[in-house]
Protein backbone atom coordinates (compact mmCIF):
# COMPACT_ATOMS: atom_id res chain seq x y z
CA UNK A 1 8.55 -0.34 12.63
CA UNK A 2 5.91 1.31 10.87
CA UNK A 3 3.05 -0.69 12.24
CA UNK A 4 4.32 0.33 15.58
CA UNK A 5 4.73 3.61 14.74
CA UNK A 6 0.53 3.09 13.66
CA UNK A 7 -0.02 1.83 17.00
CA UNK A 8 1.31 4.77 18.63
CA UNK A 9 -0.44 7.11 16.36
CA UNK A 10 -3.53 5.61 16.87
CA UNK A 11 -3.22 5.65 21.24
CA UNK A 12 -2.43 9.17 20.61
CA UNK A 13 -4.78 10.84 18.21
CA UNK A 14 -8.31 10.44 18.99
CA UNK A 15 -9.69 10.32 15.66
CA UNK A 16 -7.22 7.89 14.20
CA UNK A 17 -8.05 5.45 17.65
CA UNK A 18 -11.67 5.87 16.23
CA UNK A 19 -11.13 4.11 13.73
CA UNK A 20 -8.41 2.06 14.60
CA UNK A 21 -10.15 -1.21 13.07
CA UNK A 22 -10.26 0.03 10.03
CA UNK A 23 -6.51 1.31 9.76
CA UNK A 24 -4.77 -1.98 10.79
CA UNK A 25 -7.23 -4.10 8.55
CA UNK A 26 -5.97 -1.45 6.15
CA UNK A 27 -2.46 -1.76 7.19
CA UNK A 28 -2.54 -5.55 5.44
CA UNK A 29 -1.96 -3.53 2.35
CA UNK A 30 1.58 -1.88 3.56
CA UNK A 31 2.15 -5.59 4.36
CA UNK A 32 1.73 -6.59 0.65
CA UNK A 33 4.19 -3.83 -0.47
CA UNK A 34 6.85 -5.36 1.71
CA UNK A 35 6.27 -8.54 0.43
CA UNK A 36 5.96 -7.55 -3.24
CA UNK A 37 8.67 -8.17 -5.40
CA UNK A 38 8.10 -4.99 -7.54
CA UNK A 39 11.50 -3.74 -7.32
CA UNK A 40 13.16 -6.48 -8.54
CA UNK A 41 10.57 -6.72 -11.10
CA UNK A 42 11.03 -3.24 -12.31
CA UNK A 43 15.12 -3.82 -12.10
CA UNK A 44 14.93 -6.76 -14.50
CA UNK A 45 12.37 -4.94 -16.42
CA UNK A 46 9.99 -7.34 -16.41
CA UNK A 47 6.83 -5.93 -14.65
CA UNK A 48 4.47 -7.34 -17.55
CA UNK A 49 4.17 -10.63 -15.66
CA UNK A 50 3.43 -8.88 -12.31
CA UNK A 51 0.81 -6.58 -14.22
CA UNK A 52 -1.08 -9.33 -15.12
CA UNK A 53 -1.10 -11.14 -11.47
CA UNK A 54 -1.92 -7.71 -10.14
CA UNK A 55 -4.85 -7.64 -12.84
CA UNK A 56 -6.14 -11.08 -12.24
CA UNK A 57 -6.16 -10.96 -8.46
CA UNK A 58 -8.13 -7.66 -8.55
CA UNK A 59 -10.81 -9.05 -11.16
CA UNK A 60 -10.61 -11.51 -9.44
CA UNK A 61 -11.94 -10.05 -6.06
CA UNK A 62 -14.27 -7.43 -7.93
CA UNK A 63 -17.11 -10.14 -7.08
CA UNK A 64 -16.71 -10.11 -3.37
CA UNK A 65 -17.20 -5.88 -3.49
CA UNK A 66 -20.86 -6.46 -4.62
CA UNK A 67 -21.22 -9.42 -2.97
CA UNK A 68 -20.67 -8.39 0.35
CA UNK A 69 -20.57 -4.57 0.76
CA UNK A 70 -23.89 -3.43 0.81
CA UNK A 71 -24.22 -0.13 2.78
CA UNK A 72 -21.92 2.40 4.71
CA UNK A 73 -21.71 0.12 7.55
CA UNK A 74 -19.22 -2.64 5.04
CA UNK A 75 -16.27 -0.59 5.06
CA UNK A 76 -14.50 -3.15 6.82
CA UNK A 77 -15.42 -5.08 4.53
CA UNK A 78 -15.01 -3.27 1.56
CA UNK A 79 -11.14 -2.36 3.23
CA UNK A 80 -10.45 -5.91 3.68
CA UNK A 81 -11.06 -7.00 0.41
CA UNK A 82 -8.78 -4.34 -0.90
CA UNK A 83 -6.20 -5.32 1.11
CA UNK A 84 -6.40 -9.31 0.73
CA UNK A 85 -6.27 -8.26 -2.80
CA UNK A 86 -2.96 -6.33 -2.15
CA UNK A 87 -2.33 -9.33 -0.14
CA UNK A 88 -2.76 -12.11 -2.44
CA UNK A 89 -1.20 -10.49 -5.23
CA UNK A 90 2.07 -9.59 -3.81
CA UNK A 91 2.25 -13.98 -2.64
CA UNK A 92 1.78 -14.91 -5.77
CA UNK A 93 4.06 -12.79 -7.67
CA UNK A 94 6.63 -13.43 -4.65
CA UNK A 95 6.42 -17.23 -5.21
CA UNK A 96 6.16 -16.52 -8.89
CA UNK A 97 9.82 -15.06 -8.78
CA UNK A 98 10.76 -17.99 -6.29
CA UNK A 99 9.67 -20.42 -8.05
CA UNK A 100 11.49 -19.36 -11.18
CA UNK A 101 14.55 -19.58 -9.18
CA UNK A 102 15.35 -15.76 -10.41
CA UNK A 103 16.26 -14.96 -6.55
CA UNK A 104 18.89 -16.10 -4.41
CA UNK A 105 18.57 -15.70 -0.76
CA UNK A 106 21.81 -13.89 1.05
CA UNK A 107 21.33 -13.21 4.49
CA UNK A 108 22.24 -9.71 5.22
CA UNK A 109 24.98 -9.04 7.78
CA UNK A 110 24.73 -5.36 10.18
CA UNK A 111 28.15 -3.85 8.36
CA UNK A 112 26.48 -4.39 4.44
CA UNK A 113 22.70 -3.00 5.80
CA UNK A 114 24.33 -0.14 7.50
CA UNK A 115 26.23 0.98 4.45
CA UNK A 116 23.77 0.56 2.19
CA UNK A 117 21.67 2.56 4.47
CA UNK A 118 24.49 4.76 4.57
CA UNK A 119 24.48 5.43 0.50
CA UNK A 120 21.19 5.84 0.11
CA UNK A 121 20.30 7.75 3.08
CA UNK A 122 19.76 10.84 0.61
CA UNK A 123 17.89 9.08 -2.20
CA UNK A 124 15.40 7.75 0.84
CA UNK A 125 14.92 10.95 2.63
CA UNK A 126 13.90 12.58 -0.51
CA UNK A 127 11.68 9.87 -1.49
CA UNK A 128 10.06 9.94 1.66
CA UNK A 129 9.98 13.55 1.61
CA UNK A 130 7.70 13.49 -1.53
CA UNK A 131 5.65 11.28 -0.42
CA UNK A 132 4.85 12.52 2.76
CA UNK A 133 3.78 15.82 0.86
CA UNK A 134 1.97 14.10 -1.59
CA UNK A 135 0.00 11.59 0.53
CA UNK A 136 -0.33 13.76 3.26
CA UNK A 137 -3.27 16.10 2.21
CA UNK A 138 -6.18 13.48 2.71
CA UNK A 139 -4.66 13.04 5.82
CA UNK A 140 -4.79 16.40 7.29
CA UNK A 141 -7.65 17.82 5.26
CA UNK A 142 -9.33 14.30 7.29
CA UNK A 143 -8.54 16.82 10.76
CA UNK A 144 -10.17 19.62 9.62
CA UNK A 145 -12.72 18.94 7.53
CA UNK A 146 -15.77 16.67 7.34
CA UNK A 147 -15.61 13.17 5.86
CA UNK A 148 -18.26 14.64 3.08
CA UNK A 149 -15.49 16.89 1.80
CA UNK A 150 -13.17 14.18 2.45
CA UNK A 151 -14.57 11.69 0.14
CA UNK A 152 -15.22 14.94 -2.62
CA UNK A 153 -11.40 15.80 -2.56
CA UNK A 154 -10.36 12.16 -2.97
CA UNK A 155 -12.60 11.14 -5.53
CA UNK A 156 -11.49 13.92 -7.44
CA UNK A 157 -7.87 13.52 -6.54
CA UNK A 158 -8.43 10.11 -8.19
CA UNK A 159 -9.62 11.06 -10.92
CA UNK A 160 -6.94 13.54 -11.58
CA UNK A 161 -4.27 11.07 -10.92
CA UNK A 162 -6.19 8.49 -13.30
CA UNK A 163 -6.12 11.19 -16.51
CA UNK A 164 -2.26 12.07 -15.67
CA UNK A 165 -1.89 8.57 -15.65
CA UNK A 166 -3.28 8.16 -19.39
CA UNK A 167 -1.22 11.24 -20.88
């Protein structure tokens, strides 16, 4: 749903179809979140093992960044190892919780999707409501702005994030 939803975006706003390539190499990383077994992780309270998967994987990849992105021109590059990273992460700690038999498959019938749906309609609009107005300001400051003040208001945006994150 969402990637077609990208596909439509990107037909229909010319500077997302610029650079197109980069947002469904990109878009391997929304892949990995699906995949990623971080909820039921966090519900069993366990997210120490997944940490240190997460950790390894990205050390792990570190390498290929100054192998192989050189210049401007590697952000393909540079985007595709972040997202095999996301990738590769969220398979192992999938098979991880697989292979320690911790999940049984139950295949979902319409009636019990739509009423969980149903419940949780409000918690999920709210959610998404958040983080549509919290992700949404690279995005649109991207339309109006040039990529120079772009890249300023990120990096410092991360860096913000990264000292809430330690207090």
């Amino acid at each position: 749903c969402g990637l077609g939803l990208l596909a439509v975006l990107i037909q229909s706003v010319e500077k997302l179809n610029e650079n197109a390539d980069l947002l469904l190499v990109l878009s391997l990383g929304v892949l990995a979140s699906v995949i990623s077994p971080q909820f039921y992780l966090q519900g069993i309270e366990k997210m120490s093992r997944m940490a240190v998967v997460n950790l390894s994987v990205r050390f792990a990849f570190v390498p290929l960044v100054f192998l192989l992105v050189q210049d401007v021109g590697d952000v393909y590059i540079a985007a595709l190892i972040q997202s095999l990273s996301l990738l590769v992460a969220a398979m192992l700690n999938l098979l991880g919780v697989l292979k320690a038999s911790e999940l049984i498959w139950v295949p979902p019938s319409l009636g019990r999707v739509g009423a969980s749906l149903k419940k949780t309609a409000t918690l999920f609009v709210s959610n998404a409501a958040i983080s549509l107005y919290t992700n949404s300001s690279t995005v649109i400051l991207g339309f109006v702005a040039s990529e120079a003040s772009v890249g300023a208001f990120v990096a410092a945006y991360t860096l913000i994030k990264a000292a809430l994150g330690l207090m």
